[in-house]
C-alpha atoms as a PDB file:
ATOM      1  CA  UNK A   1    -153.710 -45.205 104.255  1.00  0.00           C
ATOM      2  CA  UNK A   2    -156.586 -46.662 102.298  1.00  0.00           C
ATOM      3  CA  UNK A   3    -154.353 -48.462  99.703  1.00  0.00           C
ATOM      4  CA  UNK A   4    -150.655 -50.283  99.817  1.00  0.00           C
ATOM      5  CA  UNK A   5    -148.331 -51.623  97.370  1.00  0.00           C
ATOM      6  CA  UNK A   6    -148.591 -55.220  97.026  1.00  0.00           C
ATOM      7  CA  UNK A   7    -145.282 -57.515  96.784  1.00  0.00           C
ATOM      8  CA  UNK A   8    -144.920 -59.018  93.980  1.00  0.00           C
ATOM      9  CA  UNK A   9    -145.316 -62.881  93.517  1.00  0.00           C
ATOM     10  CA  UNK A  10    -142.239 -63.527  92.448  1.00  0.00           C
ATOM     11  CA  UNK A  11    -138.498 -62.320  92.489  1.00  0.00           C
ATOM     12  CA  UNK A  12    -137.720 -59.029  90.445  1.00  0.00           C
ATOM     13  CA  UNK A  13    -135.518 -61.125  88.101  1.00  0.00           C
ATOM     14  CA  UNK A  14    -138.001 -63.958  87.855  1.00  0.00           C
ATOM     15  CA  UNK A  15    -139.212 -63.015  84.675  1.00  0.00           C
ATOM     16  CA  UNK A  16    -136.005 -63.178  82.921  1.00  0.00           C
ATOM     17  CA  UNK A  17    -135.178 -63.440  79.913  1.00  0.00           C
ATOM     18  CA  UNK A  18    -138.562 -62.363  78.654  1.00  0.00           C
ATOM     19  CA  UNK A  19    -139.031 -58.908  81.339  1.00  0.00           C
ATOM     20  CA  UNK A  20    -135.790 -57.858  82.630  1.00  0.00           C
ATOM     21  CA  UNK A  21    -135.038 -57.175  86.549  1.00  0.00           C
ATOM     22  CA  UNK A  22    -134.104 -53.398  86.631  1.00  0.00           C
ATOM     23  CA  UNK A  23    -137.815 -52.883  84.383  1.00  0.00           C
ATOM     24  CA  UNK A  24    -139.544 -54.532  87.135  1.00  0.00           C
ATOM     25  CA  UNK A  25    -137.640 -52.845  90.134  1.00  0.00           C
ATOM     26  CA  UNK A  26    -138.715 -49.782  88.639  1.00  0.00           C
ATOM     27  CA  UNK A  27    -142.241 -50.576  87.564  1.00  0.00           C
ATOM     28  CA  UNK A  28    -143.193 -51.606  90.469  1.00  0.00           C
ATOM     29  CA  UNK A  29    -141.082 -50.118  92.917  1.00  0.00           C
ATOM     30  CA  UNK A  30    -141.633 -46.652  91.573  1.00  0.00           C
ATOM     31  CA  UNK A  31    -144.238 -46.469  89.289  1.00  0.00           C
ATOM     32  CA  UNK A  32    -146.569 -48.891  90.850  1.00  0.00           C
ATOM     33  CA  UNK A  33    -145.802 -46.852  94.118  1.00  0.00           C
ATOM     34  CA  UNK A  34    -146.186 -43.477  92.893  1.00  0.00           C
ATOM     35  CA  UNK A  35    -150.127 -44.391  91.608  1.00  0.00           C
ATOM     36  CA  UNK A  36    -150.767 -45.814  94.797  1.00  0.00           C
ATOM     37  CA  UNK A  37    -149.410 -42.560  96.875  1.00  0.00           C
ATOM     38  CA  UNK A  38    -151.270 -40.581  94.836  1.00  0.00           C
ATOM     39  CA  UNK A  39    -154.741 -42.322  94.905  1.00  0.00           C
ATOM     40  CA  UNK A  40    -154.436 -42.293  98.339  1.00  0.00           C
ATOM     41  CA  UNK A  41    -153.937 -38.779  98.787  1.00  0.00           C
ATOM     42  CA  UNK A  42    -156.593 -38.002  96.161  1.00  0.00           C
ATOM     43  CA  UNK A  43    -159.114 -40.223  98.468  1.00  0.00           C
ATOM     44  CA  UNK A  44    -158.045 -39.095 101.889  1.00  0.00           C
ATOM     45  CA  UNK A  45    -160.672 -37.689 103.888  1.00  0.00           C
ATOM     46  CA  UNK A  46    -163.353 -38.692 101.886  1.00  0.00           C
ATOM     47  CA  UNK A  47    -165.925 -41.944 101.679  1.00  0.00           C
ATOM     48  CA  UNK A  48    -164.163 -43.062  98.703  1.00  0.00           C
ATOM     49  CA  UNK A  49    -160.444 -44.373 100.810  1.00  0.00           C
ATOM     50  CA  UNK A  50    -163.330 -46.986 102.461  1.00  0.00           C
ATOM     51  CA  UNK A  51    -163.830 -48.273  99.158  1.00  0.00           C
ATOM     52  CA  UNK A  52    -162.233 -51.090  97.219  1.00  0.00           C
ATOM     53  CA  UNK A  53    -160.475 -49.382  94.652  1.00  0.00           C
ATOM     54  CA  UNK A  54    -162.068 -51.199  92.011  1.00  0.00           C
ATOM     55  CA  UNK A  55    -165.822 -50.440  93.062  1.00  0.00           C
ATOM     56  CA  UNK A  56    -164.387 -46.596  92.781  1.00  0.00           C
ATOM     57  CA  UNK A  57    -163.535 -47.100  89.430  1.00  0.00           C
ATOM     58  CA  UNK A  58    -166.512 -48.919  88.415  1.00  0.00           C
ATOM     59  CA  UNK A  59    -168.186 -45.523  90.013  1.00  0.00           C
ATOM     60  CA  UNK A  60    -165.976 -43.003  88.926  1.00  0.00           C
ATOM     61  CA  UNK A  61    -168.420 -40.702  87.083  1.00  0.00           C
ATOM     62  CA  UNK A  62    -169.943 -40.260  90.951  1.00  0.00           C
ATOM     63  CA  UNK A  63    -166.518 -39.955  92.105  1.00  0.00           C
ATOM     64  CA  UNK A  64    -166.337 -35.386  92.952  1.00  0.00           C
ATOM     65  CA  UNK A  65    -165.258 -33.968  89.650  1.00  0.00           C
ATOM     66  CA  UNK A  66    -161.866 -32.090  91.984  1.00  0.00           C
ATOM     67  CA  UNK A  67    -160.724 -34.986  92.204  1.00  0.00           C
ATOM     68  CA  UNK A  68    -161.835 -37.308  89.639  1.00  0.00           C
ATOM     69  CA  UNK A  69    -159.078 -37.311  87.109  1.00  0.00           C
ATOM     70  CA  UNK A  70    -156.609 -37.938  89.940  1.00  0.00           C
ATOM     71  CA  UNK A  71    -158.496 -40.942  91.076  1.00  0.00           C
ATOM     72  CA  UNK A  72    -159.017 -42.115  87.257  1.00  0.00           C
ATOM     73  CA  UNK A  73    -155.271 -41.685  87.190  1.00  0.00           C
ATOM     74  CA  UNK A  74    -153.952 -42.933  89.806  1.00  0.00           C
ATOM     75  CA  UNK A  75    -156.578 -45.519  90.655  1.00  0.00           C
ATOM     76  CA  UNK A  76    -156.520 -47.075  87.376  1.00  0.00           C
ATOM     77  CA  UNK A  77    -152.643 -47.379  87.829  1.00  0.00           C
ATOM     78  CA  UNK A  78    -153.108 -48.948  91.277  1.00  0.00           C
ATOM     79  CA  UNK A  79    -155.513 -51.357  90.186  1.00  0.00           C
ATOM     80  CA  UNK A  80    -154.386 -52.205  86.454  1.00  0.00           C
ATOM     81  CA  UNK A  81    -150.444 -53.104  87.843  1.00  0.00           C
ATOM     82  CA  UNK A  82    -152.614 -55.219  90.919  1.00  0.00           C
ATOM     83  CA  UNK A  83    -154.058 -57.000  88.094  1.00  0.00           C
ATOM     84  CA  UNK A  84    -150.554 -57.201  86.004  1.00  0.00           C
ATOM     85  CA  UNK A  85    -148.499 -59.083  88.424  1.00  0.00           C
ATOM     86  CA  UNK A  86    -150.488 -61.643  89.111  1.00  0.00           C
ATOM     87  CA  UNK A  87    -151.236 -62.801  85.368  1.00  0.00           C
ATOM     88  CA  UNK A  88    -147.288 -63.108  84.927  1.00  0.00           C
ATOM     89  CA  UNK A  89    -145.673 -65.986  86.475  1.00  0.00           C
ATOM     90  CA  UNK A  90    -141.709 -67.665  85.884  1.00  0.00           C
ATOM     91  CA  UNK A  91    -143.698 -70.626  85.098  1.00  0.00           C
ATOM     92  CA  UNK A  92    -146.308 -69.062  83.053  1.00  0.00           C
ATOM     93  CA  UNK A  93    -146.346 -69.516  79.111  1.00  0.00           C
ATOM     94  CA  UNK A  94    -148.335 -72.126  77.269  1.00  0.00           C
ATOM     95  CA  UNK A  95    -152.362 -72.094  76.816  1.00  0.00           C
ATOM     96  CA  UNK A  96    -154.957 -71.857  78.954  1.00  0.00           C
ATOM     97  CA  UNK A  97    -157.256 -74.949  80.114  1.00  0.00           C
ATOM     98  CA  UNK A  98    -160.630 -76.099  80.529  1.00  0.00           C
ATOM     99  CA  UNK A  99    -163.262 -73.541  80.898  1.00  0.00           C
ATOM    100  CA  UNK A 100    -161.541 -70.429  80.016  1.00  0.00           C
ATOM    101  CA  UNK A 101    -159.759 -72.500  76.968  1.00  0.00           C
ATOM    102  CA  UNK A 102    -163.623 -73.282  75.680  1.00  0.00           C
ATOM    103  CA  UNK A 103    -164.662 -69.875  75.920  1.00  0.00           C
ATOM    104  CA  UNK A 104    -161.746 -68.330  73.947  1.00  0.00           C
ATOM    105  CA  UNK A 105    -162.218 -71.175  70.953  1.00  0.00           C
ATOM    106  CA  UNK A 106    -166.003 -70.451  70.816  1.00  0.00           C
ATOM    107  CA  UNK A 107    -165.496 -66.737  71.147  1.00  0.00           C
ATOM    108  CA  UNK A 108    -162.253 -65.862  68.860  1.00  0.00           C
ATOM    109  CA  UNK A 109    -162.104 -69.054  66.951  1.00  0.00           C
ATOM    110  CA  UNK A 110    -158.933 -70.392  68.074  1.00  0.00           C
ATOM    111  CA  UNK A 111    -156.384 -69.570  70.735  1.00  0.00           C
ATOM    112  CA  UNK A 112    -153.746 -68.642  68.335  1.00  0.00           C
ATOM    113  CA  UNK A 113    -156.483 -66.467  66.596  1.00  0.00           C
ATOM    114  CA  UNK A 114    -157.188 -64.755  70.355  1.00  0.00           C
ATOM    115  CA  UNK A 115    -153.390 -64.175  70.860  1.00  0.00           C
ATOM    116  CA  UNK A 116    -153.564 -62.664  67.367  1.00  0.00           C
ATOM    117  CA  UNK A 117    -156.522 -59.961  68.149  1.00  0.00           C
ATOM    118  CA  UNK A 118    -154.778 -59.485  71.545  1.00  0.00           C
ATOM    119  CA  UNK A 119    -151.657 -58.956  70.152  1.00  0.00           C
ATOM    120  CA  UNK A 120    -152.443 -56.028  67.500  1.00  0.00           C
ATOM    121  CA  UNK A 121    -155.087 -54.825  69.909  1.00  0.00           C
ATOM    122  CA  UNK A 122    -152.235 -54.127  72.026  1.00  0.00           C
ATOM    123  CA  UNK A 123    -149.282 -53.182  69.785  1.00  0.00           C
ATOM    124  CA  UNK A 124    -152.023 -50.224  68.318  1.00  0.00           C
ATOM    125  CA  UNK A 125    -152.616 -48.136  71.236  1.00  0.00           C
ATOM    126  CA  UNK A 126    -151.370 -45.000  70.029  1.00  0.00           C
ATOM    127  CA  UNK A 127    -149.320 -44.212  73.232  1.00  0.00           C
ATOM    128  CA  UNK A 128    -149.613 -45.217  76.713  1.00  0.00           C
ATOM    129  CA  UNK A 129    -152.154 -47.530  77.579  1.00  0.00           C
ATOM    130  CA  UNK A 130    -153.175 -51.374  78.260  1.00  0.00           C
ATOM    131  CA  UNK A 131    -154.534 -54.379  76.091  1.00  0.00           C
ATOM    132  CA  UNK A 132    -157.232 -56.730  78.029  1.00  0.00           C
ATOM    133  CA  UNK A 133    -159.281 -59.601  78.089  1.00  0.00           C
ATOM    134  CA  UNK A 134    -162.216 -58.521  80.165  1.00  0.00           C
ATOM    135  CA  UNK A 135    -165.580 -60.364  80.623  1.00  0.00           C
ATOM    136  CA  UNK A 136    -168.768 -58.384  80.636  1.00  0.00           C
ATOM    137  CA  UNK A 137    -172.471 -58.678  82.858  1.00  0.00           C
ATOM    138  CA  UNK A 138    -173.329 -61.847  80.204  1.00  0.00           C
ATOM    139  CA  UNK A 139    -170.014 -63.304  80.575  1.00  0.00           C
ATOM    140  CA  UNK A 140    -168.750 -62.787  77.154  1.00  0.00           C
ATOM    141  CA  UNK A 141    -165.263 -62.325  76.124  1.00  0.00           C
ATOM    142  CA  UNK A 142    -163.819 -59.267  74.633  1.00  0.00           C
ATOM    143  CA  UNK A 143    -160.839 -58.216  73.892  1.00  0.00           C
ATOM    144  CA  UNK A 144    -159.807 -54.098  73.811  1.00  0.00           C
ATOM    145  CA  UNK A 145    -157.725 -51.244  74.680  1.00  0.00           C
ATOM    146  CA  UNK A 146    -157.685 -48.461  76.999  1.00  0.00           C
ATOM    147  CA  UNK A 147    -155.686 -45.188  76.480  1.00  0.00           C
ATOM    148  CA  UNK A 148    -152.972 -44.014  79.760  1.00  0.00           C
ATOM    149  CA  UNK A 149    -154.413 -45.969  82.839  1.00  0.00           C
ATOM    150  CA  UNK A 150    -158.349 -46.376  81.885  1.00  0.00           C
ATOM    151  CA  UNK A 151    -159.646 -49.219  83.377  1.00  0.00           C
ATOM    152  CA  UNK A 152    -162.165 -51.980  82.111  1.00  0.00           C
ATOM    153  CA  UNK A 153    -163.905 -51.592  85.108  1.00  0.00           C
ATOM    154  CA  UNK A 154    -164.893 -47.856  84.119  1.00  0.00           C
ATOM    155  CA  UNK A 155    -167.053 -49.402  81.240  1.00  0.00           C
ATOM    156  CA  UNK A 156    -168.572 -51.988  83.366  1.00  0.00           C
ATOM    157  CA  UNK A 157    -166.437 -54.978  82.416  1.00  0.00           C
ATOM    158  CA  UNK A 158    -163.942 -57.216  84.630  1.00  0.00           C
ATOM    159  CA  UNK A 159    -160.412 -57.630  83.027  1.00  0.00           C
ATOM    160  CA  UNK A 160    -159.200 -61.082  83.633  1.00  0.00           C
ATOM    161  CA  UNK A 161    -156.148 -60.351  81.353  1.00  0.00           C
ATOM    162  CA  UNK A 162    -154.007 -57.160  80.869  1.00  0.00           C
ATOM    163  CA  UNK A 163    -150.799 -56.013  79.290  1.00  0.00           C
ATOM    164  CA  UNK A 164    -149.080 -53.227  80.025  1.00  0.00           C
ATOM    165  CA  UNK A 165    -147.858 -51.268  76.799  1.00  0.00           C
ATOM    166  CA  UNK A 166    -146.554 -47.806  78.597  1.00  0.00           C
ATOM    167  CA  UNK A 167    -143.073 -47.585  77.356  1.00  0.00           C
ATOM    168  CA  UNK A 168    -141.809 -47.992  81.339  1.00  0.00           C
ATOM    169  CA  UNK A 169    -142.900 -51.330  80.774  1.00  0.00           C
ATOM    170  CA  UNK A 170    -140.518 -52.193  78.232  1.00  0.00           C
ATOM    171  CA  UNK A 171    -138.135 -49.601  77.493  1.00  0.00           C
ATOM    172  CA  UNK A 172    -135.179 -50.442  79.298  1.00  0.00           C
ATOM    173  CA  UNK A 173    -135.003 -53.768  77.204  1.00  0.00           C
ATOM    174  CA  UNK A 174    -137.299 -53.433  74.088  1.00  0.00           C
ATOM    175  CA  UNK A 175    -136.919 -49.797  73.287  1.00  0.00           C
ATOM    176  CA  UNK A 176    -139.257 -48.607  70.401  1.00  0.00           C
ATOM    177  CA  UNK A 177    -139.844 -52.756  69.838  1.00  0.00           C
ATOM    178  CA  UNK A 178    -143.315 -52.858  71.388  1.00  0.00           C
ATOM    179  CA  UNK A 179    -144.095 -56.080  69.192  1.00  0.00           C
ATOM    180  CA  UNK A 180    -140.969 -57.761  70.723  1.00  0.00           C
ATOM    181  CA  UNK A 181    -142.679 -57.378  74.128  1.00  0.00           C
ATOM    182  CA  UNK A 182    -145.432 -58.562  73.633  1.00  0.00           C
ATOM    183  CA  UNK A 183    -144.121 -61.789  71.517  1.00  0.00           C
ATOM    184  CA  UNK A 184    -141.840 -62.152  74.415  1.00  0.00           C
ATOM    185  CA  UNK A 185    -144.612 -61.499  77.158  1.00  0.00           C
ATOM    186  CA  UNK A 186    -146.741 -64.310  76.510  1.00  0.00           C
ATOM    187  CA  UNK A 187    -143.823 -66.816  77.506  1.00  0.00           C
ATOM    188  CA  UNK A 188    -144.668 -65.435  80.597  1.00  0.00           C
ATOM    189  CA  UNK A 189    -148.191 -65.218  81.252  1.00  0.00           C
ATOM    190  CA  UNK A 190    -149.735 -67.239  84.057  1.00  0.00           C
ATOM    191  CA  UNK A 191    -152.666 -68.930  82.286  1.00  0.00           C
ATOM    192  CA  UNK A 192    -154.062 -70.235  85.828  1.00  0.00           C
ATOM    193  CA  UNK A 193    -154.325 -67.348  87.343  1.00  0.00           C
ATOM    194  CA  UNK A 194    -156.696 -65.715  84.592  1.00  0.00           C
ATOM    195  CA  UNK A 195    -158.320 -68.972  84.375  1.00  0.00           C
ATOM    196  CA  UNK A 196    -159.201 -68.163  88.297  1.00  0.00           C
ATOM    197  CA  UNK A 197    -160.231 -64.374  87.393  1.00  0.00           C
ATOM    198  CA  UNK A 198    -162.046 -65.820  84.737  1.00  0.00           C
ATOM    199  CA  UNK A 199    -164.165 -68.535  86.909  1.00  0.00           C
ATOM    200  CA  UNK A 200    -164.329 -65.743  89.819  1.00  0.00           C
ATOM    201  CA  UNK A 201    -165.919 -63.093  87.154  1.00  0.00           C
ATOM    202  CA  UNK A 202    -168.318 -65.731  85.624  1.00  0.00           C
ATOM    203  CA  UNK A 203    -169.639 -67.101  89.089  1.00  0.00           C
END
């Protein structure tokens, strides 16, 4: 198989208070799982399953329109939660440092002005869908949403940054509270890593 479920960095109940254990069990476990079976059946057989999954999105409008949608599905699931674990962390919280810090100020303002835009970016996705930080070719900072599992990397950009707003998400705990979650989320978020993403997509 082309594609496997990576573990997650941390404990399912590692998140706690802020993202509860049985959300996580499932989210991953399941959900996570089920894009990644599914990419890789949409891909078998074909020169795309010798591809990183994120040069396939980047491509997908060369990706064979049979199975296009399935790999825009399910490979924007498998690569958006990839992304997702790794920008949470038990230790996370705070702000970021140093280079990514500077670019944020000179970009949004202010940090608390970025978690601001973030924020409602986020919290207005009508439906299912993802809020991001994403750097583009110039190595500017934006901040958007994409609808179901669309993925910055369809419009050219690399997302250094992404929430998760899909009710699984957040259900079990938050129900309808999507602004709960995300207040909560950012106690959470692991400020090195997307500092990394961030050097890694500017290099």
């Amino acid at each position: 198989m082309a594609f496997t479920l990576p573990d997650l960095p941390y404990d399912h109940d590692a998140l706690e208070p802020y993202v509860d254990a049985r959300t996580m069990q499932i989210h991953h476990g399941k959900h996570h799982q089920g894009y990644t079976n599914k990419l890789n059946n949409a891909i078998e057989g074909t020169k795309w399953e010798r591809m990183p999954a994120e040069d396939i999105l980047s491509h997908i409008d060369e990706v064979p329109n049979d199975i296009r949608t399935a790999v825009r599905n399910n490979g924007g699931g498998y690569v958006n939660h990839k992304l997702f674990w790794t920008v949470m962390s038990p230790d996370g919280g705070g702000a970021p440092s140093g280079a990514l810090a500077e670019a944020i100020e000179d970009t949004f303002g202010s940090f608390d002005a970025f978690k601001e835009t973030f924020s409602s970016t986020a919290g207005s996705q009508f439906g299912s869908g993802w809020g991001w930080l994403v750097v583009d070719d110039d190595g500017n900072l934006h901040v958007y949403s994409t609808p179901n599992q669309d993925s910055p990397y369809m419009k050219g950009h690399t997302p250094i940054l992404g929430v998760d707003v899909w009710e699984h998400a957040y259900y079990l705990h938050y129900q309808n509270k999507r602004g709960d979650y995300l207040s909560n989320w950012w106690n959470v978020v692991n400020w090195d890593q997307v500092a990394a993403n961030y050097a890694e997509a500017t290099s």
